[in-house]
Protein backbone atom coordinates (compact mmCIF):
# COMPACT_ATOMS: atom_id res chain seq x y z
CA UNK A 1 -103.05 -96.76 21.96
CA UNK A 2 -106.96 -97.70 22.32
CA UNK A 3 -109.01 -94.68 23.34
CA UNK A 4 -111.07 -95.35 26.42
CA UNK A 5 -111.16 -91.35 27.88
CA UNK A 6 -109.83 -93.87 31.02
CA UNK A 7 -107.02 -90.85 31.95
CA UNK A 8 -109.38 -88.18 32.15
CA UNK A 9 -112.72 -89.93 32.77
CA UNK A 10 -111.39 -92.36 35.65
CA UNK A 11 -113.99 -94.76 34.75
CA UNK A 12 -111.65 -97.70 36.22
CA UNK A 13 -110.74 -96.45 39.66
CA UNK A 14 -108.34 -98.17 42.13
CA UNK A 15 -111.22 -99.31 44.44
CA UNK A 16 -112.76 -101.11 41.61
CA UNK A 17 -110.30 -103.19 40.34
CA UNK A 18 -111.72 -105.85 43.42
CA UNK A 19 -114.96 -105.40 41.82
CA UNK A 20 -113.53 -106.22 38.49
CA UNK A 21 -111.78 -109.40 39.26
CA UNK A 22 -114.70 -110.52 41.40
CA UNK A 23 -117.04 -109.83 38.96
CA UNK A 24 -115.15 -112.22 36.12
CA UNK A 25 -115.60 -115.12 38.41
CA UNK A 26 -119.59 -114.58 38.85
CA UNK A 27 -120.15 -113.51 35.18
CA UNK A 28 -118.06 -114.00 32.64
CA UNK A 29 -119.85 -112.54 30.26
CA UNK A 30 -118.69 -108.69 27.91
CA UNK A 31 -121.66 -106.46 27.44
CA UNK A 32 -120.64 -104.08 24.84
CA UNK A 33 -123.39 -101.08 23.92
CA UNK A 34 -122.50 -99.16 20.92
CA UNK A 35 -124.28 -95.95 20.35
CA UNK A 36 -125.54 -94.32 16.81
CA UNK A 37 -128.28 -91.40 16.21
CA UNK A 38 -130.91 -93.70 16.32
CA UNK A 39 -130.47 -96.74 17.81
CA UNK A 40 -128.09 -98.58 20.47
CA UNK A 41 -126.85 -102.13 19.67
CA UNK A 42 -125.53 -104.44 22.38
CA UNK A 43 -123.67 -107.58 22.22
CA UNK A 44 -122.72 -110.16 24.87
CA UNK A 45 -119.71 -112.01 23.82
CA UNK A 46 -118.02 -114.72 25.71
CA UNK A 47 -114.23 -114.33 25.80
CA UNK A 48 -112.27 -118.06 25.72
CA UNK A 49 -108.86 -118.34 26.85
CA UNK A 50 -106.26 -118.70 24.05
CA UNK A 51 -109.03 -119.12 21.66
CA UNK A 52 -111.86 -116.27 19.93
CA UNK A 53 -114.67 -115.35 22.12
CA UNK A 54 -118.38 -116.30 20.85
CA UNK A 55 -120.87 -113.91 20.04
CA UNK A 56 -124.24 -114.77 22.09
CA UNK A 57 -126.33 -112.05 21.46
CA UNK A 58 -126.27 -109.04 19.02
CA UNK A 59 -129.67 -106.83 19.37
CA UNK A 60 -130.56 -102.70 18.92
CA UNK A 61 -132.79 -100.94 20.02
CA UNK A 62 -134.20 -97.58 18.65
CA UNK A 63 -133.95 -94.12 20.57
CA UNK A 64 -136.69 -92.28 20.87
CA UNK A 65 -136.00 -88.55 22.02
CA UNK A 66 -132.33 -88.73 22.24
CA UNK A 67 -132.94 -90.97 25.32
CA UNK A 68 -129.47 -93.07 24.90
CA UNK A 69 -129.99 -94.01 28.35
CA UNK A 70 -133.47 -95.39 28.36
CA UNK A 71 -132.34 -97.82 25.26
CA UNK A 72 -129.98 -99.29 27.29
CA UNK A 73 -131.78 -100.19 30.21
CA UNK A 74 -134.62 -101.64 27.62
CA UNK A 75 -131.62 -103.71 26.20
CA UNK A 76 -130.18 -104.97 29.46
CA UNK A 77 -133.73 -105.87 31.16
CA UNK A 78 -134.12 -107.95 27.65
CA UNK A 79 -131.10 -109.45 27.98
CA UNK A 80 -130.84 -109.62 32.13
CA UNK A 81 -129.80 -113.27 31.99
CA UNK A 82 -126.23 -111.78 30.65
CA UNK A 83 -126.91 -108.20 32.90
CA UNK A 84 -126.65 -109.94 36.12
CA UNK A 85 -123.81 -109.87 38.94
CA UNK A 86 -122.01 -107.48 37.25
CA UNK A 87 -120.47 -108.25 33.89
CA UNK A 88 -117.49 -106.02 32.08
CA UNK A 89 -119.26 -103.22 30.25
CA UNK A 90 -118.01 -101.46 27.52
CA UNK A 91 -119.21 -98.05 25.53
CA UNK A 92 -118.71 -97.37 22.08
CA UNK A 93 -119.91 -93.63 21.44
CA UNK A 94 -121.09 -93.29 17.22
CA UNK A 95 -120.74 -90.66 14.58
CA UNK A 96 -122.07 -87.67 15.99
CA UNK A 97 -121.72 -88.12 19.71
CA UNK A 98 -117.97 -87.73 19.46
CA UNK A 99 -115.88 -85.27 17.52
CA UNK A 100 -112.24 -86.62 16.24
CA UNK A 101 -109.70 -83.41 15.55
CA UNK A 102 -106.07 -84.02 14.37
CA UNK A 103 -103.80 -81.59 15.76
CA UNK A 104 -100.06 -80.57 17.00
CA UNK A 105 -99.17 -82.61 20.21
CA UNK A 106 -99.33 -79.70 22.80
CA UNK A 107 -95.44 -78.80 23.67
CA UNK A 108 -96.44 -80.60 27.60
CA UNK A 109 -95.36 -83.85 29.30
CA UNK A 110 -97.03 -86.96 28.29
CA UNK A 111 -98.95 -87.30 31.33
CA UNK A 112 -100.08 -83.84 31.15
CA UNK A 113 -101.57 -83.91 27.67
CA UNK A 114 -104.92 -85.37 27.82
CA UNK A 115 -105.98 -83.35 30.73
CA UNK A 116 -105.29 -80.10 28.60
CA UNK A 117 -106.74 -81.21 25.61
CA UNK A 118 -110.12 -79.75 26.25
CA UNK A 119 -109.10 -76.41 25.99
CA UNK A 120 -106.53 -77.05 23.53
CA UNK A 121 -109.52 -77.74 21.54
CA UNK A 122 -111.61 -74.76 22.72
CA UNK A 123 -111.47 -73.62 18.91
CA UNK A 124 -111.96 -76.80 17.03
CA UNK A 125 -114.77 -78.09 18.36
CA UNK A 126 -118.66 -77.40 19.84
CA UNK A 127 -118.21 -78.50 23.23
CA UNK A 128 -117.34 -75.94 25.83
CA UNK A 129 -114.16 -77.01 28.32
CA UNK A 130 -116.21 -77.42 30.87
CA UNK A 131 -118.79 -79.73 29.41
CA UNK A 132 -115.90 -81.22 27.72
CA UNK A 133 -114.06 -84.86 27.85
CA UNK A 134 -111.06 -85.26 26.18
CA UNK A 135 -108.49 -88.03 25.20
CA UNK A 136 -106.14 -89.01 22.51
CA UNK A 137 -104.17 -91.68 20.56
CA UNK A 138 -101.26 -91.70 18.63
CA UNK A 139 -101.13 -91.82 14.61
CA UNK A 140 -99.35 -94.87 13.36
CA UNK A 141 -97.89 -92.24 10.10
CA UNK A 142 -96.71 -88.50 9.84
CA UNK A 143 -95.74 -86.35 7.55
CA UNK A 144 -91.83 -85.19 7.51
CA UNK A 145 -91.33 -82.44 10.13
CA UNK A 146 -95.00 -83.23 11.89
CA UNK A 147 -95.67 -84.53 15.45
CA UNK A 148 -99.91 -85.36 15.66
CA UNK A 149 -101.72 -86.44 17.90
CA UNK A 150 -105.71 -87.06 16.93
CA UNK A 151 -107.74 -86.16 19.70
CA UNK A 152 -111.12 -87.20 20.64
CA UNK A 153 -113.77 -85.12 22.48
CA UNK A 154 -117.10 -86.08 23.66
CA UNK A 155 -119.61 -83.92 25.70
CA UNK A 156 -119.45 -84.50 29.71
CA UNK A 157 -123.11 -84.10 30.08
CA UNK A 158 -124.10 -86.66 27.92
CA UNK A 159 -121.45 -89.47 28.91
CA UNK A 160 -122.00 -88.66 32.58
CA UNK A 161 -125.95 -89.27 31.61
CA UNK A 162 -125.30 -92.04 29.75
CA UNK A 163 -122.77 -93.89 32.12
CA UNK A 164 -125.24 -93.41 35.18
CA UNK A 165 -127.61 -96.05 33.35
CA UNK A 166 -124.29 -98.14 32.51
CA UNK A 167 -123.78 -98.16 36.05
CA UNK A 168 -127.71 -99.56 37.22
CA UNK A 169 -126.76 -102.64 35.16
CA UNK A 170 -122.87 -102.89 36.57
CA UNK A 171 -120.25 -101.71 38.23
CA UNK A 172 -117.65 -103.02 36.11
CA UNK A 173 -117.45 -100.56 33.38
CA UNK A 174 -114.22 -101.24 31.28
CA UNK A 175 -113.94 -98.93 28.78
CA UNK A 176 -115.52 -96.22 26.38
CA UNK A 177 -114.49 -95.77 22.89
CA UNK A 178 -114.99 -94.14 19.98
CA UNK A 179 -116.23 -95.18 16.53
CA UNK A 180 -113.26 -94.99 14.59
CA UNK A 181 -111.08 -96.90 17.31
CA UNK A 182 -113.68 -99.97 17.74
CA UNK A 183 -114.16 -99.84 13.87
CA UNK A 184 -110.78 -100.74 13.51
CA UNK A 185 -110.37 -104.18 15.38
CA UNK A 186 -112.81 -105.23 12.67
CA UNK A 187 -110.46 -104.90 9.78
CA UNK A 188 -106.82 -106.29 11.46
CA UNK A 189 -106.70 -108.81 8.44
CA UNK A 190 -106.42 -106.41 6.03
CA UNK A 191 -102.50 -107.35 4.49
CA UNK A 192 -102.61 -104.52 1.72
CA UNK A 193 -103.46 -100.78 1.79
CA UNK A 194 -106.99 -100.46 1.57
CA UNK A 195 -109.66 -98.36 1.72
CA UNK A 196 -112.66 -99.12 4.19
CA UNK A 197 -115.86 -97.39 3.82
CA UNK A 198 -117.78 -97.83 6.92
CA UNK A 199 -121.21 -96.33 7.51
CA UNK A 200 -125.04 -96.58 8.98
CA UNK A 201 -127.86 -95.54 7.33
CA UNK A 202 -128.17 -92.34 6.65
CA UNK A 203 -125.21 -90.52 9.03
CA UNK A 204 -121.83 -89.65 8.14
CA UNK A 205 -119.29 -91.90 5.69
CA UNK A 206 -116.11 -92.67 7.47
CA UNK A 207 -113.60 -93.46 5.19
CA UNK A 208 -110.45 -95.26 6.39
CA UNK A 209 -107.14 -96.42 4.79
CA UNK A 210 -105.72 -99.13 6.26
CA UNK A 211 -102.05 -101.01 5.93
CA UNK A 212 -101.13 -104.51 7.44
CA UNK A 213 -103.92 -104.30 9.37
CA UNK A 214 -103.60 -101.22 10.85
CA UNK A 215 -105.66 -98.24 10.96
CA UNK A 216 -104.03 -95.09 8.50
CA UNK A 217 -106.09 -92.42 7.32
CA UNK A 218 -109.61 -91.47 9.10
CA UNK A 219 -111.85 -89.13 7.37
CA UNK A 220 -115.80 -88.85 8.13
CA UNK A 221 -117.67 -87.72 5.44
CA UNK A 222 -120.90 -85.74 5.52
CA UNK A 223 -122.38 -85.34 1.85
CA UNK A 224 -122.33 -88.72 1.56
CA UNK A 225 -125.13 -89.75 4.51
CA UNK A 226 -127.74 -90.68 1.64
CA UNK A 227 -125.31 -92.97 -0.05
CA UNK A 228 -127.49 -95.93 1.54
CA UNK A 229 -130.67 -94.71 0.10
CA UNK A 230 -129.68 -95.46 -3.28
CA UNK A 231 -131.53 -98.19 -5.23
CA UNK A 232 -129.93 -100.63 -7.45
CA UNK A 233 -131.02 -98.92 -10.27
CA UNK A 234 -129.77 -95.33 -9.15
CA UNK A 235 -126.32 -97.46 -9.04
CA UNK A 236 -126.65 -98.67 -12.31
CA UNK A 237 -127.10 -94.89 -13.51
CA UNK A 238 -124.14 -93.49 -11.49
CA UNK A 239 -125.08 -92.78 -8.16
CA UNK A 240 -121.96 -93.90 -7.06
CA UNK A 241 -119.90 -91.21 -8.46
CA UNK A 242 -119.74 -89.21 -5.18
CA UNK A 243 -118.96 -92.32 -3.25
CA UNK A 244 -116.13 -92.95 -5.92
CA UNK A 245 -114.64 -89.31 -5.43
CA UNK A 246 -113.79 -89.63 -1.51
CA UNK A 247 -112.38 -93.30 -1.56
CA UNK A 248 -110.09 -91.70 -4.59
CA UNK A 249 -109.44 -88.80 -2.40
CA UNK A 250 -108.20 -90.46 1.04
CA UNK A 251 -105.95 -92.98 -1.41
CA UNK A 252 -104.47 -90.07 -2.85
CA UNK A 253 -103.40 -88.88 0.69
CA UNK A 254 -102.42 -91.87 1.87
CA UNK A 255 -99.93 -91.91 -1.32
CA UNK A 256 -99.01 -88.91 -1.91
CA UNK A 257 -99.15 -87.00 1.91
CA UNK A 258 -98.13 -89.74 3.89
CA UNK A 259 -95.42 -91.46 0.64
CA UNK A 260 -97.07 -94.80 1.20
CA UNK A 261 -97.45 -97.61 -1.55
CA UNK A 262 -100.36 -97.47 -3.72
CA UNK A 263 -103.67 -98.23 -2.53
CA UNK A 264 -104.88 -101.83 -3.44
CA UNK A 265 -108.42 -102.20 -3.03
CA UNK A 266 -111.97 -100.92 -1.16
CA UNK A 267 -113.98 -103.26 1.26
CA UNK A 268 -117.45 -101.67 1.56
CA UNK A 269 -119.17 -102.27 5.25
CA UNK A 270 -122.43 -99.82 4.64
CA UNK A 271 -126.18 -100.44 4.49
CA UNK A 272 -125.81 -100.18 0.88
CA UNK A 273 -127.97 -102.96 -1.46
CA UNK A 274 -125.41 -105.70 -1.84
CA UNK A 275 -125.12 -106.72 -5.67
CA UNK A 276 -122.78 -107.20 -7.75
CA UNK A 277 -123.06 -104.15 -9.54
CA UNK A 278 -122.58 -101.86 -6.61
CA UNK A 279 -118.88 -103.67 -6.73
CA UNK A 280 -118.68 -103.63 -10.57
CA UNK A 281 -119.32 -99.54 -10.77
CA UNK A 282 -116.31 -99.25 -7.81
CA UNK A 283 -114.06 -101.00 -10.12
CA UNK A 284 -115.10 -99.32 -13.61
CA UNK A 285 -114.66 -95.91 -11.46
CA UNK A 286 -111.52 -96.92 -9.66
CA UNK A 287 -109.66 -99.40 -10.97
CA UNK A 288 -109.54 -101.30 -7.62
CA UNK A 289 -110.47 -104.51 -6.74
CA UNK A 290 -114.12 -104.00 -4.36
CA UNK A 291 -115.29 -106.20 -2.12
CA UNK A 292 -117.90 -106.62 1.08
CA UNK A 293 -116.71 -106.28 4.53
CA UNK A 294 -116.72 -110.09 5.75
CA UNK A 295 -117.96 -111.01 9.64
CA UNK A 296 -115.37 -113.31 11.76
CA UNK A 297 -115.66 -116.43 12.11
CA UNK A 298 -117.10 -116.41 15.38
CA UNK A 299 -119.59 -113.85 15.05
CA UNK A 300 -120.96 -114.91 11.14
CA UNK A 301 -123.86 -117.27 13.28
CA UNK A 302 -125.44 -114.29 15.18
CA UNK A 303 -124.38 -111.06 13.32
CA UNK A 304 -126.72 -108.67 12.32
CA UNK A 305 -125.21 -108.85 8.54
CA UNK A 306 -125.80 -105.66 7.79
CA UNK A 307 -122.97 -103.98 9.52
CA UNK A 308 -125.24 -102.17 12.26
CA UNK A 309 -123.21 -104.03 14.85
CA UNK A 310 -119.54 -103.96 13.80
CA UNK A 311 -118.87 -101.08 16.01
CA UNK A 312 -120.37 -103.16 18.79
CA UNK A 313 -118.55 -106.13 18.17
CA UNK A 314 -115.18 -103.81 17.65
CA UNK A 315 -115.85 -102.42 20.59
CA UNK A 316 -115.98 -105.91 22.46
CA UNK A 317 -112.52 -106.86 20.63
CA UNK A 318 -110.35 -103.91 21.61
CA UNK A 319 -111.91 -104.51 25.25
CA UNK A 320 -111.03 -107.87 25.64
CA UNK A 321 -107.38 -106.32 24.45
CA UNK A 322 -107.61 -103.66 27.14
CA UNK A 323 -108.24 -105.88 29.84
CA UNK A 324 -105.74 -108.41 29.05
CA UNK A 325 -103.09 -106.05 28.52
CA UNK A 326 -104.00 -104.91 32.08
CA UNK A 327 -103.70 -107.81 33.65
């Protein structure tokens, strides 16, 4: 299931589902801001019945101060032509504002579990329960004789601060997910096991494994945060090697811990120089076919190209999926 902290969060209350259906007629418009250390990116996307939405804008802003909230605004007075009247609004919270923790689904009833999770994971993670929001989704494998869940925490002081300046621009907020989740509407074409690496400059790798599509393995990866510093020339000389090491490492549990078929290839979707050597080394290293990650159709035009928006643009997918599954 998406993550959206909607259980725990009540972001979509009963009272404004009115404001939600009204709202489609005057603006039909998804604003989508997705959240990294430095910088917010939003994009407006307009959804078409029984046919892909189009991308209209895709923009950042920096943060200055950790002032998340003051970005946003900037971004929405920019763009207040696709602000007005209320549009859908959708939150996509980046490496470092979230924390993802796999762990045994508490022995509770289903519709108890996401409002204990914040002290189930009083141990496992920095944010007090009381400053604490908590939800969960289901992993599409486990191992023999396991029952996971991976949960997903976020601090309530910051999403409260952040959602009050979501609110000034609408009242219709849809949805707020995390990285990994929006991440993964980006890669539903994949047909064979793969490994994604998916990162922005200079924070965390996340490293995913995905199979027909679906999302697998998630693993974020510290020690490689300079990886998209590298020249082409530190390439050339090896500077790949530690990249090389963790996509080897999540195939290996994906085969071997979860018994699934052999790994296939690596799509890279990081602020890494693009050159054909960067994809050459992978393979020499490897043995796997490498490749770029690849913008839709819809959203090649107006993409950023450099991957600084694919959470954004994720983000705007799985809401549109949301929403029409609530329908």
């Amino acid at each position: 299931m998406p993550l959206d902290f909607n259980k725990n969060y009540k972001i979509i209350r009963d009272r404004e589902l009115l404001k939600f259906l009204r709202a489609r007629k005057s603006n039909p418009f998804l604003v989508t801001f997705a959240l990294r250390k430095s910088a917010v990116h939003l994009v407006v996307v307009e959804p078409h019945d029984d046919a892909e939405p189009s991308l209209v804008i895709s923009d950042e802003c920096a943060v200055e101060n950790n002032d998340f909230a003051a970005a946003i605004l900037q971004l929405a007075q920019q763009y207040s032509r696709y602000c007005r009247n209320h549009p859908r609004v959708a939150l996509v919270l980046g490496e470092g504002l979230y924390q993802s923790v796999a762990l045994d689904r508490p022995n509770l009833p289903e519709e108890e579990i996401g409002s204990s999770l914040r002290y189930n994971l009083r141990d496992l993670i920095e944010y007090e329960p009381e400053d604490c929001i908590a939800d969960y989704y289901e992993p599409p494998v486990q191992l023999p004789g396991q029952d996971k869940i991976t949960a997903i925490a976020a601090r309530k002081s910051f999403l409260e601060q952040t959602l009050k300046a979501i609110h000034d621009i609408s009242d219709t907020v849809s949805a707020v997910f995390a990285e990994e989740q929006a991440i993964a509407e980006m890669f539903k074409e994949l047909p064979d096991p793969t490994v994604v690496v998916y990162q922005q400059q200079l924070q965390a790798a996340m490293l995913q494994v995905y199979r027909e599509g679906s999302l697998q393995v998630n693993r974020s990866v510290r020690s490689l945060e300079k990886m998209s510093e590298l020249s082409l020339e530190e390439v050339r000389m090896g500077g790949l090697q530690p990249l090389s090491v963790e996509i080897q490492r999540s195939a290996d549990y994906f085969e071997r811990q979860l018994r699934q078929r052999p790994v296939t290839g690596v799509v890279l979707a990081m602020a890494l120089v693009k050159h054909d050597d960067v994809l050459a080394k992978l393979h020499e290293d490897l043995g796997l076919d490498a490749s770029w990650a690849t913008y839709p159709a819809w959203a090649q035009e107006l993409g950023a190209g450099d991957y600084s928006d694919f959470a954004a643009l994720g983000g705007a997918l799985l809401t549109l999926k949301v929403t029409e599954d609530s329908e």
